[in-house]
N, C-alpha and C. Protein backbone atom coordinates (compact mmCIF):
# COMPACT_ATOMS: atom_id res chain seq x y z
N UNK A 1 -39.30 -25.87 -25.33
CA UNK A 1 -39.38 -26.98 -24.39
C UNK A 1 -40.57 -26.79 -23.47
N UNK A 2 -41.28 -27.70 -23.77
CA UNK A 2 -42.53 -27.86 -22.65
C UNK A 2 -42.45 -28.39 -21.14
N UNK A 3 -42.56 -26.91 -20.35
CA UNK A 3 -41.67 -27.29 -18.85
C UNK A 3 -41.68 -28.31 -18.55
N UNK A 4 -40.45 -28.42 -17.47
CA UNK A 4 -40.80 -29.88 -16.84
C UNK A 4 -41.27 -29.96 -15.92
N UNK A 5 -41.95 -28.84 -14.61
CA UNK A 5 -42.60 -28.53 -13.63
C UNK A 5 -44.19 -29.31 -13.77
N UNK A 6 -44.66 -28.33 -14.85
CA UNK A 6 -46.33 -28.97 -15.63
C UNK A 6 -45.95 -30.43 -15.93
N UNK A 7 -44.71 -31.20 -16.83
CA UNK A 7 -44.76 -32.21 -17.02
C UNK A 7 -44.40 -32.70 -15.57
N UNK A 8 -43.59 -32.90 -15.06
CA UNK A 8 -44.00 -33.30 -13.52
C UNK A 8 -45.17 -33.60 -12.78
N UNK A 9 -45.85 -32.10 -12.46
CA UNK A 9 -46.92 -32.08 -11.97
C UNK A 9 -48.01 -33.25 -12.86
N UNK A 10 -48.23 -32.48 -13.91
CA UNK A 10 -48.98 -33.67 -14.96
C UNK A 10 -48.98 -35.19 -14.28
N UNK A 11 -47.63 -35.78 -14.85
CA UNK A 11 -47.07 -36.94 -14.55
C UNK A 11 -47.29 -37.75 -13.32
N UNK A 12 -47.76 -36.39 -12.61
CA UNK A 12 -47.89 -37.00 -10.93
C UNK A 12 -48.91 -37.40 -10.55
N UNK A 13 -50.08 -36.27 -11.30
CA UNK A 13 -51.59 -36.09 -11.09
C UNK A 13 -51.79 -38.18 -12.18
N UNK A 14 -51.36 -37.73 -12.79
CA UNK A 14 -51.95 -38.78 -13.96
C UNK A 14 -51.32 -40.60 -13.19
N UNK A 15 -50.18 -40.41 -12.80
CA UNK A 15 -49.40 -41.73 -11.76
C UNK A 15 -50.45 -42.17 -10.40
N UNK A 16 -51.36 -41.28 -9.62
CA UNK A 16 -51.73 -40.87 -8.83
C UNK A 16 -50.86 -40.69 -7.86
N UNK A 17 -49.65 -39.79 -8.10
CA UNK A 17 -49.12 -39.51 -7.34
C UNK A 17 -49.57 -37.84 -6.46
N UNK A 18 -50.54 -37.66 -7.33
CA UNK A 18 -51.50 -36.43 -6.48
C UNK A 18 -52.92 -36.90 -6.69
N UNK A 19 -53.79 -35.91 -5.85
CA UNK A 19 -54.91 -36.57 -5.94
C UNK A 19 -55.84 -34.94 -5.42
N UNK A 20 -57.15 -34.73 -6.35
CA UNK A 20 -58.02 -33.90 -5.96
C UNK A 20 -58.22 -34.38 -4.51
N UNK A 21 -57.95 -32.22 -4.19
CA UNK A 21 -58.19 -32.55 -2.70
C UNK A 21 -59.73 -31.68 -2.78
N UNK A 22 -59.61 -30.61 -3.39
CA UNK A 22 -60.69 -29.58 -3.92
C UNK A 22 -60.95 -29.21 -5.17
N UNK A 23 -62.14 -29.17 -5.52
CA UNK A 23 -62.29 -29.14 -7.32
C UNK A 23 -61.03 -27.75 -7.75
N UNK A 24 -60.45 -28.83 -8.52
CA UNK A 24 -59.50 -28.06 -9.28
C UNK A 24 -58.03 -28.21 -8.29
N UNK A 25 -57.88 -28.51 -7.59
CA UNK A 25 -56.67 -28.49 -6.49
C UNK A 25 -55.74 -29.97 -6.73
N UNK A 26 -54.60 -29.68 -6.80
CA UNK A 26 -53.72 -31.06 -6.68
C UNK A 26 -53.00 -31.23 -5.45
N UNK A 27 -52.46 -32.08 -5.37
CA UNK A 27 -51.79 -32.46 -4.05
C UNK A 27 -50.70 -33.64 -4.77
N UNK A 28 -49.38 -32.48 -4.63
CA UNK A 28 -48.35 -33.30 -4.64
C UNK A 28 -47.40 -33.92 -3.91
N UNK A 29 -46.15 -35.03 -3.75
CA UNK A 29 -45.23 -34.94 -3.18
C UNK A 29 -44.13 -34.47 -3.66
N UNK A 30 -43.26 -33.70 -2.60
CA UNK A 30 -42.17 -33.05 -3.47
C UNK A 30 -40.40 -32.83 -2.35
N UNK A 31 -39.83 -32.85 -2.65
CA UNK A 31 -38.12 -32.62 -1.58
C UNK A 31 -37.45 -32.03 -2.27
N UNK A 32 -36.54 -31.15 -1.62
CA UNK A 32 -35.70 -30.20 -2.30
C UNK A 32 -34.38 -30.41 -1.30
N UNK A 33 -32.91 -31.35 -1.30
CA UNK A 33 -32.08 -31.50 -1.06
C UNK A 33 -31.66 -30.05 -1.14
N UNK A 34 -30.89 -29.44 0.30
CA UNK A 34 -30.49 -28.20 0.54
C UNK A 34 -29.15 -27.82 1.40
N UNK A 35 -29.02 -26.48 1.04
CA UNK A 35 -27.57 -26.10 1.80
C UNK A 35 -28.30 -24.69 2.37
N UNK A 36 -27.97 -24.91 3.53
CA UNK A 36 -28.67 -23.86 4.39
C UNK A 36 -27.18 -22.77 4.72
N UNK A 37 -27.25 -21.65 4.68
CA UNK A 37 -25.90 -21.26 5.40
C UNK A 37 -26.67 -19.69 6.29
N UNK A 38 -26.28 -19.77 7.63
CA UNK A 38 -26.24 -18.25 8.07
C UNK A 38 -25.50 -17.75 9.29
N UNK A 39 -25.79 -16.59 9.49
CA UNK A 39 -25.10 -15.76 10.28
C UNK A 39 -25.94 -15.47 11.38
N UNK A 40 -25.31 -16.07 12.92
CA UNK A 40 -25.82 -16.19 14.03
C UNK A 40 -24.87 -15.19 15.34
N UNK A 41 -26.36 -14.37 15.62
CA UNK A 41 -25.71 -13.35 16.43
C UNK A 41 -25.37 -14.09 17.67
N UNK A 42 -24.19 -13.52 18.48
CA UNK A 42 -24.28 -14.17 19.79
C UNK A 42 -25.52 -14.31 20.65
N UNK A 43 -25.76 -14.67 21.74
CA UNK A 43 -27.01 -14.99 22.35
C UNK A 43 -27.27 -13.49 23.36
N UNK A 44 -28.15 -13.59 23.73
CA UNK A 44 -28.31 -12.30 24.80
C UNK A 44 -28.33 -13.08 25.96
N UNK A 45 -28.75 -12.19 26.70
CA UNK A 45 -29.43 -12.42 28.51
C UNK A 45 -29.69 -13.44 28.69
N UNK A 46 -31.38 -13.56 27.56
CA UNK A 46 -32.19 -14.66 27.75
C UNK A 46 -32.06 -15.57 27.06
N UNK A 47 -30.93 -15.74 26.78
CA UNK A 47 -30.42 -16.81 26.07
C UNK A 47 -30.42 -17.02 24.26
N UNK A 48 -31.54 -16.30 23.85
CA UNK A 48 -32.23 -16.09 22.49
C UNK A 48 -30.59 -16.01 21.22
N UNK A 49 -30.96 -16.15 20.32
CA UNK A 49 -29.92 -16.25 19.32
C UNK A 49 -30.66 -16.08 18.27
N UNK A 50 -30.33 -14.88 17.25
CA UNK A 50 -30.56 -15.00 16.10
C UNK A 50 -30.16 -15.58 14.71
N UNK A 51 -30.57 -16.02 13.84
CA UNK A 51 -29.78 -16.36 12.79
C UNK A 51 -30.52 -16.38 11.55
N UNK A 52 -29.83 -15.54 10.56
CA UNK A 52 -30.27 -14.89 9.66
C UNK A 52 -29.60 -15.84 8.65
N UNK A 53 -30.26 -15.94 7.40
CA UNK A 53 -29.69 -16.95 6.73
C UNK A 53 -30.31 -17.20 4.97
N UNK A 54 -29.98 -18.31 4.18
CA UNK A 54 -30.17 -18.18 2.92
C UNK A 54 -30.48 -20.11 3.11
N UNK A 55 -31.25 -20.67 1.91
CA UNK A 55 -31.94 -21.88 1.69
C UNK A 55 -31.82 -21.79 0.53
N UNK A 56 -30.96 -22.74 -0.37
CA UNK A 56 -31.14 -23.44 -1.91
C UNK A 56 -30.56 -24.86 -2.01
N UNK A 57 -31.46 -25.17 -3.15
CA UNK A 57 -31.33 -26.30 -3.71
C UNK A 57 -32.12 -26.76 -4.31
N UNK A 58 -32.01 -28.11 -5.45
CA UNK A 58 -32.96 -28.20 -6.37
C UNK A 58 -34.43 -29.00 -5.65
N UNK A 59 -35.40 -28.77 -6.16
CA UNK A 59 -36.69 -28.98 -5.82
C UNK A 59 -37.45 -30.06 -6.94
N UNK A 60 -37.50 -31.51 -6.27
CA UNK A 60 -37.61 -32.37 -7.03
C UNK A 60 -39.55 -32.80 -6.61
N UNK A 61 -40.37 -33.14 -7.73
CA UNK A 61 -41.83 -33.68 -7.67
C UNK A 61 -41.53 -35.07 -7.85
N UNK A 62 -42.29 -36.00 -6.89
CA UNK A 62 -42.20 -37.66 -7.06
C UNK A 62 -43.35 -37.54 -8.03
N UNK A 63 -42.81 -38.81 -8.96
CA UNK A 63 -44.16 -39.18 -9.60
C UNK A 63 -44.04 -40.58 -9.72
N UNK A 64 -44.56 -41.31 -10.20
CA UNK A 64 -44.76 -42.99 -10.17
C UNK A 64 -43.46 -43.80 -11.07
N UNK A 65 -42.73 -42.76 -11.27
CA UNK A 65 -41.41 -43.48 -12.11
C UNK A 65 -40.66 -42.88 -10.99
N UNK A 66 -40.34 -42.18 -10.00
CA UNK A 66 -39.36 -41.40 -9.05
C UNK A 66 -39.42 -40.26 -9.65
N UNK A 67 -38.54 -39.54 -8.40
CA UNK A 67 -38.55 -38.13 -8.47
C UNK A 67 -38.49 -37.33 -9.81
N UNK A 68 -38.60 -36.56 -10.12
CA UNK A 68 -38.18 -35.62 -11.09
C UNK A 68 -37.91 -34.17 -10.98
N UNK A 69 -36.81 -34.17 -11.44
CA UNK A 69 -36.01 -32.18 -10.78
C UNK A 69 -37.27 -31.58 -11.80
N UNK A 70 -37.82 -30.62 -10.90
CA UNK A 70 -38.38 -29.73 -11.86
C UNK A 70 -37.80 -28.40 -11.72
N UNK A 71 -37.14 -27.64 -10.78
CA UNK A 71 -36.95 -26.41 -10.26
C UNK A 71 -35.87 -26.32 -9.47
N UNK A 72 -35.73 -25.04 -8.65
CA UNK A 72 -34.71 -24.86 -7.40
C UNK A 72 -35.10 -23.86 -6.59
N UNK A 73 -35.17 -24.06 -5.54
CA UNK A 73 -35.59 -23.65 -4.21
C UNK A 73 -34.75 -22.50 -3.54
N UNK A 74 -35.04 -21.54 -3.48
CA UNK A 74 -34.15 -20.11 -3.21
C UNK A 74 -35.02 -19.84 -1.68
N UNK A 75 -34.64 -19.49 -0.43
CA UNK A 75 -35.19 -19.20 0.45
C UNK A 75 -34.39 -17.96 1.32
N UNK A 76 -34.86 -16.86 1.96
CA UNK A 76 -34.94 -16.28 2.75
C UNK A 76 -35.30 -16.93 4.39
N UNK A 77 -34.12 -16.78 5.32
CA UNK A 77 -34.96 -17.45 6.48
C UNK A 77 -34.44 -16.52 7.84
N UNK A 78 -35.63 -16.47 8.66
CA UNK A 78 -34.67 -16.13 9.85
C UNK A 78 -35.45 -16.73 11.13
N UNK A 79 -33.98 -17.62 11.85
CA UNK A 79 -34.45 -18.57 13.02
C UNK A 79 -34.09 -17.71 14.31
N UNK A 80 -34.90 -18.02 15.68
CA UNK A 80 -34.49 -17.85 16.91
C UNK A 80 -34.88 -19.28 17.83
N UNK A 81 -33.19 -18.82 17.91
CA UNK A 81 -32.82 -20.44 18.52
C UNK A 81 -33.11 -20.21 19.90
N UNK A 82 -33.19 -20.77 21.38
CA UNK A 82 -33.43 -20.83 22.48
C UNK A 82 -31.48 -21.67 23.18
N UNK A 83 -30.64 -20.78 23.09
CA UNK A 83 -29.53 -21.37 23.01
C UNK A 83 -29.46 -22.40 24.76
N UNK A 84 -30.48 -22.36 25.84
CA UNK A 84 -30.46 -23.38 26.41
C UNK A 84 -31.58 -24.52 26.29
N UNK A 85 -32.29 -24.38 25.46
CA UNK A 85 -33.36 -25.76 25.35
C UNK A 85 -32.66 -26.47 24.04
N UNK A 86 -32.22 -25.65 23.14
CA UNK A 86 -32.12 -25.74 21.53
C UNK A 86 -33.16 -25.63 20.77
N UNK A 87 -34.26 -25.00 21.23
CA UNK A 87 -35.75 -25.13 20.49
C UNK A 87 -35.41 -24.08 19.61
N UNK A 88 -35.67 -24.06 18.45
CA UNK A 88 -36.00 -22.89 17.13
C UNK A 88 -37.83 -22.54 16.64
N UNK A 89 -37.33 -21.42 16.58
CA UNK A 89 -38.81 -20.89 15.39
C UNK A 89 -38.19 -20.46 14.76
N UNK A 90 -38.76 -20.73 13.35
CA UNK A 90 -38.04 -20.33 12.11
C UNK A 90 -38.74 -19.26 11.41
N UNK A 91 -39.05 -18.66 10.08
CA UNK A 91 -39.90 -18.09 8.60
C UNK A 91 -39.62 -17.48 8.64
N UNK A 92 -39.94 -17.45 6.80
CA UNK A 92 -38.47 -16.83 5.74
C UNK A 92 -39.89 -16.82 4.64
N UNK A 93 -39.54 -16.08 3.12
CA UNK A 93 -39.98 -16.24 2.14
C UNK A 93 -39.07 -17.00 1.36
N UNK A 94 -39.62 -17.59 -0.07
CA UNK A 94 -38.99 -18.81 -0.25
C UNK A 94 -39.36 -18.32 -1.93
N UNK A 95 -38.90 -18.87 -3.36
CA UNK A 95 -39.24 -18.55 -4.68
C UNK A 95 -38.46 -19.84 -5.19
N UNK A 96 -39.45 -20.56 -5.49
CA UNK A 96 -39.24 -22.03 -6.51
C UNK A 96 -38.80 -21.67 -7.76
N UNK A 97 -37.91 -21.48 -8.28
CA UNK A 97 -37.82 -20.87 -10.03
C UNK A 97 -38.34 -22.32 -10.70
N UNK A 98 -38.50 -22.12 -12.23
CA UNK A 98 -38.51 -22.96 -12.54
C UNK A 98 -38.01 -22.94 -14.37
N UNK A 99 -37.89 -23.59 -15.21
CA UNK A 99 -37.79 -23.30 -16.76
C UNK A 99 -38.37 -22.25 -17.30
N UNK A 100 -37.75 -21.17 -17.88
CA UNK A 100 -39.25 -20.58 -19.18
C UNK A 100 -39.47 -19.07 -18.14
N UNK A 101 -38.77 -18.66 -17.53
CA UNK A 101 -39.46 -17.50 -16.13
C UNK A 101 -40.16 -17.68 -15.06
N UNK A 102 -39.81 -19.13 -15.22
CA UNK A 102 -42.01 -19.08 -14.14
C UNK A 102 -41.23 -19.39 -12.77
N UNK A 103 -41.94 -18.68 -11.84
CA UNK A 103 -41.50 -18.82 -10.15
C UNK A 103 -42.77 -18.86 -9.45
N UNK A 104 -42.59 -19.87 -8.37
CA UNK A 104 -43.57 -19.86 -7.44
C UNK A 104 -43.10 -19.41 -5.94
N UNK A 105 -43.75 -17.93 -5.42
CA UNK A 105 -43.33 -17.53 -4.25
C UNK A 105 -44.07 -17.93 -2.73
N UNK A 106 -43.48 -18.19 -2.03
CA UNK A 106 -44.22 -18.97 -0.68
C UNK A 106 -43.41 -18.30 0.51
N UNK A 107 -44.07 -18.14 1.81
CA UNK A 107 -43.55 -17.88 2.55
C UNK A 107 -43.87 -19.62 4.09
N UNK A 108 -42.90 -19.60 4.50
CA UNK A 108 -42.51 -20.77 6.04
C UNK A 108 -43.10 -19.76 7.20
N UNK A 109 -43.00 -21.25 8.05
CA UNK A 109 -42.82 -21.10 9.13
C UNK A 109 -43.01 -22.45 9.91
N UNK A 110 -42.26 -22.30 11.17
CA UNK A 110 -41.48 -23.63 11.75
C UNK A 110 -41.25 -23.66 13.10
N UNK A 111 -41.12 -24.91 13.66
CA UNK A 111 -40.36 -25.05 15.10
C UNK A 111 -40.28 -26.33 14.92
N UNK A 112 -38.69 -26.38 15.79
CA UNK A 112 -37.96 -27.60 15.98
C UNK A 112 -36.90 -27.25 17.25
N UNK A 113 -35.83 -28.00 16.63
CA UNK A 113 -34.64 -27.81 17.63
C UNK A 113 -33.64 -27.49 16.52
N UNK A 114 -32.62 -26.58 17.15
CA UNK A 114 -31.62 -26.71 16.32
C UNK A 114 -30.26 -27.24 15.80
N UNK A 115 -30.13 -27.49 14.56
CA UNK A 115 -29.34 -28.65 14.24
C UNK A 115 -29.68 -30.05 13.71
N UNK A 116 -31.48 -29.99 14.07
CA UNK A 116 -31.95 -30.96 13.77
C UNK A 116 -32.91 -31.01 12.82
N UNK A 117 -34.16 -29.78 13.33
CA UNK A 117 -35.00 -29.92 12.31
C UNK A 117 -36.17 -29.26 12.47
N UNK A 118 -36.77 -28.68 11.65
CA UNK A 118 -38.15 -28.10 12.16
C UNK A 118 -39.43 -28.08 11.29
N UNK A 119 -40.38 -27.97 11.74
CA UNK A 119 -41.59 -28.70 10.90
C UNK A 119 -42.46 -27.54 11.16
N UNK A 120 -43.13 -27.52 9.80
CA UNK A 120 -44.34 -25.74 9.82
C UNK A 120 -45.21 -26.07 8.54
N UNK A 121 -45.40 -24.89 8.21
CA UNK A 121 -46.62 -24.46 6.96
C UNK A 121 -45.42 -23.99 6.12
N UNK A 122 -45.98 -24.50 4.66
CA UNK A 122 -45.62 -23.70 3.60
C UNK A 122 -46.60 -22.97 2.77
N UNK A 123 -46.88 -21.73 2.63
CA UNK A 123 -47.86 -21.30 2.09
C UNK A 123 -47.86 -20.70 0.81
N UNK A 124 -48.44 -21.50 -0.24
CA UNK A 124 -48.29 -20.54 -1.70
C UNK A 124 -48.79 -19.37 -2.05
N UNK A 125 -48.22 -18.23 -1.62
CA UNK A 125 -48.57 -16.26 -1.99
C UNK A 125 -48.42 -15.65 -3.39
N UNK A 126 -48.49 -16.96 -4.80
CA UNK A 126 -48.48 -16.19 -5.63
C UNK A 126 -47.33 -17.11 -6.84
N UNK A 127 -47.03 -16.57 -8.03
CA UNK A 127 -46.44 -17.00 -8.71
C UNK A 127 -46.15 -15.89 -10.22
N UNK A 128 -45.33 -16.39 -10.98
CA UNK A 128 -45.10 -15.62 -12.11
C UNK A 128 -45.18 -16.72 -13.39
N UNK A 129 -45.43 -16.28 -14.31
CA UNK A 129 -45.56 -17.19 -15.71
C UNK A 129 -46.40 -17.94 -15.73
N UNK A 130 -46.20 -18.87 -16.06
CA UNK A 130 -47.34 -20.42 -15.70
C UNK A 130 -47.86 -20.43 -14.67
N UNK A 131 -47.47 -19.99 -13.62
CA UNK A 131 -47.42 -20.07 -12.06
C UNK A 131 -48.60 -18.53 -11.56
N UNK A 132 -48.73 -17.87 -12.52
CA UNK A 132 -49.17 -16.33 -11.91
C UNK A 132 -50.88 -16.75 -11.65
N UNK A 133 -51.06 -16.60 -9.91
CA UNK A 133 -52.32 -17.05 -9.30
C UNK A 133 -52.16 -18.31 -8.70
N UNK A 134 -51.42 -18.72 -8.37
CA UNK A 134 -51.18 -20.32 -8.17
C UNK A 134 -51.65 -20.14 -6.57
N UNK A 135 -52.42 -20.55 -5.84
CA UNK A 135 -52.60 -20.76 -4.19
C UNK A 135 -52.43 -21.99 -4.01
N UNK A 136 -52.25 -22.15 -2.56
CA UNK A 136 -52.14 -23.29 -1.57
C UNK A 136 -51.10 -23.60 -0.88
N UNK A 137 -50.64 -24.83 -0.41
CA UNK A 137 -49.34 -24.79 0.55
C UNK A 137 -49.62 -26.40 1.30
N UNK A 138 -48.91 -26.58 2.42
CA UNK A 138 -48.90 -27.71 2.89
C UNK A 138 -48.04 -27.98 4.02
N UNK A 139 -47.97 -28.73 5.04
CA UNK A 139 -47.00 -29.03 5.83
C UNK A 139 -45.51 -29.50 5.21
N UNK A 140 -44.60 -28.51 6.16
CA UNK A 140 -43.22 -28.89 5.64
C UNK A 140 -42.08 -29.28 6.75
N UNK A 141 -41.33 -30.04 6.27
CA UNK A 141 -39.91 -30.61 7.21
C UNK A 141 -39.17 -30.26 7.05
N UNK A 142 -38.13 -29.42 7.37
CA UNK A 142 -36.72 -29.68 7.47
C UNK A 142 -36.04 -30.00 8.02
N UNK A 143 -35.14 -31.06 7.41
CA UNK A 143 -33.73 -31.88 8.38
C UNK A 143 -32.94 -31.69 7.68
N UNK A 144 -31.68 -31.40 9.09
CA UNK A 144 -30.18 -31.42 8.43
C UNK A 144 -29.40 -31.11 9.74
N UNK A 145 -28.59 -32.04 9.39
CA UNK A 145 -27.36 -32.84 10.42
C UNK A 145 -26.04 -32.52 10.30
N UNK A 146 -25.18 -32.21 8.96
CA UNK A 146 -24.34 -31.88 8.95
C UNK A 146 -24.00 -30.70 8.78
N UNK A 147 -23.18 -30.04 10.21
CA UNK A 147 -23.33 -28.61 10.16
C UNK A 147 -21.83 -28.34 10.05
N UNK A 148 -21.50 -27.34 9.57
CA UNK A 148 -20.21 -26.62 9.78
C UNK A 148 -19.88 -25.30 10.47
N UNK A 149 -19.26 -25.03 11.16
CA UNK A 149 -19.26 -23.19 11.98
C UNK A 149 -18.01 -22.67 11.32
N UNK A 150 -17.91 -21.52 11.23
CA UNK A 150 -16.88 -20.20 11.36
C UNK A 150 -17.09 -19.27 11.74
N UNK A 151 -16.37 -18.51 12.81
CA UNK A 151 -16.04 -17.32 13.16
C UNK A 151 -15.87 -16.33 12.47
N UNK A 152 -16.75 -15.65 12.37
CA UNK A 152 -16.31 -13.86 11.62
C UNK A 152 -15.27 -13.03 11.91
N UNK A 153 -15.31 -12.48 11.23
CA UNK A 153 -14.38 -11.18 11.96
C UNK A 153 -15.25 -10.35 12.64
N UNK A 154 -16.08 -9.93 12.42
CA UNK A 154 -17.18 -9.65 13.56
C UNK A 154 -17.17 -10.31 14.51
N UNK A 155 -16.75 -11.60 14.57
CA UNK A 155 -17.27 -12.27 15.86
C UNK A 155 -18.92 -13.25 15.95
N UNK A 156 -19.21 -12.84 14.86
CA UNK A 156 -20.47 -13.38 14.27
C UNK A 156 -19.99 -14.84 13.77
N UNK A 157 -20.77 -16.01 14.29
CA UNK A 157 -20.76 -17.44 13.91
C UNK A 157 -21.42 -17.78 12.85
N UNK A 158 -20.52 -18.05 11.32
CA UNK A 158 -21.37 -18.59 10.24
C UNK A 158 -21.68 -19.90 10.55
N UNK A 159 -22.95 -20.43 9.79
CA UNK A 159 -23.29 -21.78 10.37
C UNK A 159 -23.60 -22.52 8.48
N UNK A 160 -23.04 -23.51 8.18
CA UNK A 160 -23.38 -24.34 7.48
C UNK A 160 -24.02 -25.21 7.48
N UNK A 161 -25.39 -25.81 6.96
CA UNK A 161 -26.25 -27.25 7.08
C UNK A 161 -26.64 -27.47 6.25
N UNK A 162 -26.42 -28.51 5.69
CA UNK A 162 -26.78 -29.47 4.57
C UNK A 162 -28.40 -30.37 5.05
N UNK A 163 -28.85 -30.52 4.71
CA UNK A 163 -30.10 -31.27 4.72
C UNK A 163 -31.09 -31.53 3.50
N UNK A 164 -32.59 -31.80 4.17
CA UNK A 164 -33.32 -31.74 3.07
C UNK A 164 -34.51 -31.00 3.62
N UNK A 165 -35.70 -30.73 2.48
CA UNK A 165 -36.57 -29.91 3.12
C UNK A 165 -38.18 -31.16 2.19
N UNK A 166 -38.92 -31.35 3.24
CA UNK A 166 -39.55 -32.62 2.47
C UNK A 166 -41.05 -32.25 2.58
N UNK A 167 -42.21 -32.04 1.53
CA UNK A 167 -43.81 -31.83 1.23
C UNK A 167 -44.84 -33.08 0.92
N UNK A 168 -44.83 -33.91 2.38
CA UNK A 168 -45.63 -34.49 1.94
C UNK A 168 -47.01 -34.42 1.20
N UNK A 169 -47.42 -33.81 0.99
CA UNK A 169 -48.89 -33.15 0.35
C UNK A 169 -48.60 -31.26 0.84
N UNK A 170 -48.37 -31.66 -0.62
CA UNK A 170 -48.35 -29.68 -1.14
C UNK A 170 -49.44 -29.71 -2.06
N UNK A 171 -50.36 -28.95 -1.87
CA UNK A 171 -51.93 -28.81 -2.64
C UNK A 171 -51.27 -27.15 -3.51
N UNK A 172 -52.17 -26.95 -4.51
CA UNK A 172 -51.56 -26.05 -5.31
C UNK A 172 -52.68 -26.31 -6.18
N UNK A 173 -53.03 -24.77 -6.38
CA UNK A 173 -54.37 -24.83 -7.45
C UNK A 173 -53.78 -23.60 -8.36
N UNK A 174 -53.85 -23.72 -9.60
CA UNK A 174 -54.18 -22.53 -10.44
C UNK A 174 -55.56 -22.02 -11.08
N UNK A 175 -55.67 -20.75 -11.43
CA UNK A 175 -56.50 -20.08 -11.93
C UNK A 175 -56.82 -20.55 -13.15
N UNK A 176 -58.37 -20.89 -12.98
CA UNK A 176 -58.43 -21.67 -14.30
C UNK A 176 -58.72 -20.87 -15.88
């Protein structure tokens, strides 16, 4: 099976749903519908809160017919929340899998508020298979509203959020 990532991408470049930004560079759009879940230490002194946490879900490329799943989005994250403003800074490393072995690894970073949403860089550090040499990156969003809590037995607050994570122009070049 001839991935569906390349056919995606392809599909997108060729729709003009990407467009040379730099010889040899594409620029796609792309969203990855997500379930965020982590573990948030109580706050200190200064109010600060940590929360350590995990990001998946599938990772879809628009192309001129709609989206298309090409992959799934595995993330590493860790936020500090400001538990009296609600302001967050977020980054985490992140690994797109995709068909066939091939992964693309990226690392975030972000500020928002929390509960709501936070907006940063995504930066492409590399890849495996099809993907091995792949650079670039792009501004990224995440929103998500519906949260859920539980109490540990630690005493530690799990936090559940559903959202999405959205690339308006993700540029991405491979080695030619």
């Amino acid at each position: 099976m001839f991935n569906r990532i390349a056919a995606a991408l392809t599909a997108a470049a060729l729709a003009g749903g990407a467009s040379p930004a730099l010889a040899g560079e594409q620029v796609i759009e792309a969203f990855a519908p997500m379930v965020a879940v982590g573990t948030q230490q109580a706050a200190g002194a200064d109010g600060l809160a940590g929360i350590d946490g995990k990001i998946n879900g599938p990772f879809y490329v628009m192309t001129e017919v709609g989206p298309i799943e090409a992959g799934v989005m595995l993330c590493q994250f860790k936020l500090i929340v400001d538990t009296m403003t609600n302001k967050q800074l977020g980054s985490g490393t992140c690994t797109i899998e995709f068909p066939e072995d091939a992964r693309i690894f990226a690392t975030l970073s972000c500020a928002g508020f929390h509960t709501i949403g936070c907006k940063g860089d995504f930066t492409l550090t590399g890849g495996e298979g099809r993907f091995k040499g792949i650079t670039g990156g792009g501004g990224v969003t995440f929103r998500g509203r519906a949260t859920t809590y539980l109490v540990t037995g630690d005493g530690d607050l799990m936090q559940t959020t559903f959202g999405i994570a959205y690339w308006e122009k993700l540029a991405y070049k491979l080695p030619d």
